[in-house]
Protein backbone atom coordinates (compact mmCIF):
# COMPACT_ATOMS: atom_id res chain seq x y z
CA UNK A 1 -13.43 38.41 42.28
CA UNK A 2 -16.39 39.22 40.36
CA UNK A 3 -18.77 37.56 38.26
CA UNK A 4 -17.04 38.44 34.93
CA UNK A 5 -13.79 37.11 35.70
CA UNK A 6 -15.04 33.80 37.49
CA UNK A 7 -16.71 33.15 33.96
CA UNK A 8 -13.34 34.31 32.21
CA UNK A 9 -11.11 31.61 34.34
CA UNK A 10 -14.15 29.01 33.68
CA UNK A 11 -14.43 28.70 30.13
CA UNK A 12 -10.05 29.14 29.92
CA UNK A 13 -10.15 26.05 32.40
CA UNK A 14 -12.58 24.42 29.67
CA UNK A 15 -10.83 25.42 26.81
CA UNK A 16 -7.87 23.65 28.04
CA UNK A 17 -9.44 20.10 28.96
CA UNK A 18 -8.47 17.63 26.45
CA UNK A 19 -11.15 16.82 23.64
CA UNK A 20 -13.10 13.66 23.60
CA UNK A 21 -11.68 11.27 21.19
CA UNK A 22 -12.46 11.46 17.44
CA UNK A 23 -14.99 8.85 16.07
CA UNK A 24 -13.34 6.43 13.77
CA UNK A 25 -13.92 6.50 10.22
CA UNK A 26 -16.72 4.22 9.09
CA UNK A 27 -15.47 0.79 7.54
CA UNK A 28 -14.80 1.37 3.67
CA UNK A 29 -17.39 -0.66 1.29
CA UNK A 30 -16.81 -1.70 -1.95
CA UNK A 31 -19.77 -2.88 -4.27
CA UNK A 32 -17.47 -3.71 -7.33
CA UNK A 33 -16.39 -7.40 -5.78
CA UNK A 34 -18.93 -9.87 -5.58
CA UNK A 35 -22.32 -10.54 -6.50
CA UNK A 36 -25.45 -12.42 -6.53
CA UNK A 37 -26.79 -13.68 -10.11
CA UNK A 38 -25.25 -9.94 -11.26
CA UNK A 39 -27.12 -8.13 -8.77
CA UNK A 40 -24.42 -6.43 -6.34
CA UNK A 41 -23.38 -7.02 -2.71
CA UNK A 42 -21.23 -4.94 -0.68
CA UNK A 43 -18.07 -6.20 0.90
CA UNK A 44 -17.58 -3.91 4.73
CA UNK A 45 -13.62 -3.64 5.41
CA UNK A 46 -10.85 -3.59 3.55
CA UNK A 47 -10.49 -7.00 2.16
CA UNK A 48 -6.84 -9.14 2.66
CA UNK A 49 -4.56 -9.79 -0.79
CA UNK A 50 -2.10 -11.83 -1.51
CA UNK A 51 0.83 -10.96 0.83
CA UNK A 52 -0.79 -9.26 3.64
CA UNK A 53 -0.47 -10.82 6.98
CA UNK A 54 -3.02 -12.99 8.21
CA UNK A 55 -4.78 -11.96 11.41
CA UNK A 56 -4.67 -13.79 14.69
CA UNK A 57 -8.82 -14.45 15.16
CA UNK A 58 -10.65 -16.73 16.96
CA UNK A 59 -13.61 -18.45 16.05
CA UNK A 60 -15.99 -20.85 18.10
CA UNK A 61 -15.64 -24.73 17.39
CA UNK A 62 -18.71 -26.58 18.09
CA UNK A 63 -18.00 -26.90 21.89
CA UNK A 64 -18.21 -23.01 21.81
CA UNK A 65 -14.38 -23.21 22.39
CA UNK A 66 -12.18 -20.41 21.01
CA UNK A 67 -9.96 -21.49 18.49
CA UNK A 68 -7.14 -19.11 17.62
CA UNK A 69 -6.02 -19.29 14.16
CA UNK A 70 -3.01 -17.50 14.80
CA UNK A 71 -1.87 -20.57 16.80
CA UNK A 72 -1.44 -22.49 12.84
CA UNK A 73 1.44 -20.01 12.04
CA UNK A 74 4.13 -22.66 10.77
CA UNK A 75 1.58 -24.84 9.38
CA UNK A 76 -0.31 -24.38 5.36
CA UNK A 77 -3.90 -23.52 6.61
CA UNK A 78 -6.51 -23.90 4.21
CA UNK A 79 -9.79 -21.81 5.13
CA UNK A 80 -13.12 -22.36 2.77
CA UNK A 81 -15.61 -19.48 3.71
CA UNK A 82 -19.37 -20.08 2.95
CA UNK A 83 -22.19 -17.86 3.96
CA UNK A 84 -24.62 -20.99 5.51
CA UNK A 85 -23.80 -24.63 5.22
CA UNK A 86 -27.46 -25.41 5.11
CA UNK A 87 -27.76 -24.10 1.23
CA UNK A 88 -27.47 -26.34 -1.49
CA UNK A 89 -24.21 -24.31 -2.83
CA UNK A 90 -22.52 -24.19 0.76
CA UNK A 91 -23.18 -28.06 0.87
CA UNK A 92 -21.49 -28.59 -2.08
CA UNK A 93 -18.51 -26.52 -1.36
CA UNK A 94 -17.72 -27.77 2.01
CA UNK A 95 -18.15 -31.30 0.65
CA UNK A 96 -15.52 -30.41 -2.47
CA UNK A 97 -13.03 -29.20 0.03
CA UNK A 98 -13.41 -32.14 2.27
CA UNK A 99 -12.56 -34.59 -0.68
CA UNK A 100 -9.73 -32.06 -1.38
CA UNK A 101 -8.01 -32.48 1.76
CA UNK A 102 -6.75 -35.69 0.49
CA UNK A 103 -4.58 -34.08 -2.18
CA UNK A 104 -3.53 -31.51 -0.38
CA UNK A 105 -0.10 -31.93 1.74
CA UNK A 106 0.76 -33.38 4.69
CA UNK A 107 0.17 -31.58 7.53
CA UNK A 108 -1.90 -28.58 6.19
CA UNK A 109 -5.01 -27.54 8.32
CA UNK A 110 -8.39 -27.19 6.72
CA UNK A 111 -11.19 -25.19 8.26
CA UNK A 112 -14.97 -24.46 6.83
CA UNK A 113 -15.73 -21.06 8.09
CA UNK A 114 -19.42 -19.42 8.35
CA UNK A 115 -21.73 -17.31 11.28
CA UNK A 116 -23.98 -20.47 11.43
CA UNK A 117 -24.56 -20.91 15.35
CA UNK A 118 -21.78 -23.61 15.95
CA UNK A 119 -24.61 -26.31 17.39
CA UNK A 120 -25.75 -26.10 13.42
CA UNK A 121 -22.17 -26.75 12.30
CA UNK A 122 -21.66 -29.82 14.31
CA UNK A 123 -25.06 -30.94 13.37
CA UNK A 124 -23.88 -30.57 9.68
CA UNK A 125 -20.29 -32.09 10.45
CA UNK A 126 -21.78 -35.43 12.22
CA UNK A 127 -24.52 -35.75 9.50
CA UNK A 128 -22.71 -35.52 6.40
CA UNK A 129 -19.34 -37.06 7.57
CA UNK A 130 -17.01 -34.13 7.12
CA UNK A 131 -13.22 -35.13 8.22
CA UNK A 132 -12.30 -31.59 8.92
CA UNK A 133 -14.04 -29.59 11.60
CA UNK A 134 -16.32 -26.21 10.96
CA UNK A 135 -15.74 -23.00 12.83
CA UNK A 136 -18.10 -20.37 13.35
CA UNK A 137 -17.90 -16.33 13.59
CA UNK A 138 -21.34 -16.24 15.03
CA UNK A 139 -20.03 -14.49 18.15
CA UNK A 140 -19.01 -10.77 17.17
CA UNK A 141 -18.30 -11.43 13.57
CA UNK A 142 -14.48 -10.48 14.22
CA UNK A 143 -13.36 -12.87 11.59
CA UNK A 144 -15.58 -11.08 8.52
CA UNK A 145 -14.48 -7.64 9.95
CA UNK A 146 -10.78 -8.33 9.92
CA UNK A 147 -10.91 -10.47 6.61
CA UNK A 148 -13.30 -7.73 4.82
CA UNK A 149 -15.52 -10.43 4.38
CA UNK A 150 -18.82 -9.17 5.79
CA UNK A 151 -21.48 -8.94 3.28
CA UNK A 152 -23.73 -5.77 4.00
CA UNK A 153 -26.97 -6.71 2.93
CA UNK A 154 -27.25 -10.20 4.89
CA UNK A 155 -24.67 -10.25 7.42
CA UNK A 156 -22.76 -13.54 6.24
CA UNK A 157 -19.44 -14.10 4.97
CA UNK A 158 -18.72 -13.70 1.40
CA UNK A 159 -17.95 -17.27 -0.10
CA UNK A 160 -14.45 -17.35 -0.89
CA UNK A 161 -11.36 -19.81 -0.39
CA UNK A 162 -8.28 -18.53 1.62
CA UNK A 163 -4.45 -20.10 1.94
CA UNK A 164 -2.19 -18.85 4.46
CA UNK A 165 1.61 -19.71 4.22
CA UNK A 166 3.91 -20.87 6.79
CA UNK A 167 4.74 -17.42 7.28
CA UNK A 168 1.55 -16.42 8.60
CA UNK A 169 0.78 -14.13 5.29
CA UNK A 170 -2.11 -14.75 2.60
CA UNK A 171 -0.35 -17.36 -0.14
CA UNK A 172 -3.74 -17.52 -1.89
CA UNK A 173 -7.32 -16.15 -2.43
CA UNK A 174 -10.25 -16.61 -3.91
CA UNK A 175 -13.04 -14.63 -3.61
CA UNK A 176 -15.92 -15.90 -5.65
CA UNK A 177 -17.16 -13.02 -7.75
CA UNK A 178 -21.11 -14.88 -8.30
CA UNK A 179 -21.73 -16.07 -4.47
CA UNK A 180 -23.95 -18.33 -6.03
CA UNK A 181 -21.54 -20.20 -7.52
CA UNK A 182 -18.73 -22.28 -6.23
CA UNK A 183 -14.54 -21.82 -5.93
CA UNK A 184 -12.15 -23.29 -8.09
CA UNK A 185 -10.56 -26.50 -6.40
CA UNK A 186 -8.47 -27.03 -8.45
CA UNK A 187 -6.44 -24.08 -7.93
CA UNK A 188 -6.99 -24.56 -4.23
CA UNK A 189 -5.38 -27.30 -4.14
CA UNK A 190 -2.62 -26.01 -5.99
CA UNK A 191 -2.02 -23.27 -4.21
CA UNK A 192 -2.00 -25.49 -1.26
CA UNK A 193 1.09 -27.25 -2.68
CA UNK A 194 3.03 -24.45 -3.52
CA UNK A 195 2.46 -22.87 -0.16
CA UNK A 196 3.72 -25.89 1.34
CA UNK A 197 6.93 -25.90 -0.68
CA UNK A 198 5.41 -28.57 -3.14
């Protein structure tokens, strides 16, 4: 055989091996959700509404345990999402939703969410005497991607208020438009409630 036709059966052989993969396409990003004192932030993923099934993450406790949240399906869970508990506005917020758990129902699970190392969050738990514990999505930020929470410019969470159903699906959100500013408890707590069947 010559030279010619070795080359001919070569690049057939080639054209017939399967194609590497396609990339995924990039994360959407939407700059038309939150901000900071009016000046824009983008939001990376496509954020969860009202209705659409909550996903089963896990976040570190402060033991750098995993803790599934897809293991509170059946139960009203209550998620408050700050960017750093050691800012004056984060404070606040995770010490409004502390003194909320008290009018929420029976049985409903509260979690304070951020990417502060979980050794911070524990420091911050013991320290300011907060009843319900802090998880952290320090460790491959798989919480912010699947939520659409990830806030481009810094690389925190977007501050926002979350309650999941019985069901497992998104009862409630809030996603605070001014990050410097804090959720409405009120409505928290009421959505709580009616999640709950109350």
């Amino acid at each position: 055989m010559d030279r010619f036709a070795v080359a001919v059966l070569f690049l057939a052989a080639c054209s017939n091996a399967p194609s590497a993969p396609a990339a995924p396409p990039p994360p959407p990003e939407r700059t038309d959700v939150i901000n900071r004192g009016g000046a824009p932030l983008t939001l990376v993923g496509k954020t969860l509404d009202v209705g659409d099934p909550f996903p089963a993450v896990a976040l570190a406790d402060g033991k750098l345990q995993p803790v599934d949240l897809g293991t509170f399906k059946g139960k009203v869970l209550v998620l408050s999402v700050v960017p750093s508990i050691d800012t004056k506005v984060c404070e606040s917020q995770t010490h409004h939703v502390n003194d909320a758990t008290d009018l929420m129902p029976k049985g409903t699970v509260t979690f304070t969410i951020s990417r502060d190392l979980p050794f911070a969050q524990t420091r911050f738990h013991d320290e300011a005497i907060i009843r319900h514990d802090l998880l952290s999505d320090y460790k491959g930020g798989t919480f912010g991607k699947e939520m659409g929470l990830e806030v481009k410019e810094s690389g925190l969470l977007a501050r926002s208020v979350w309650v999941i159903g019985t069901d497992g699906k998104v009862a409630y959100r809030e996603i605070v438009a001014d990050q410097g500013t804090e959720p409405n408890y009120d409505a928290l707590v009421a959505a709580a409630k009616k999640a709950s069947g109350g």
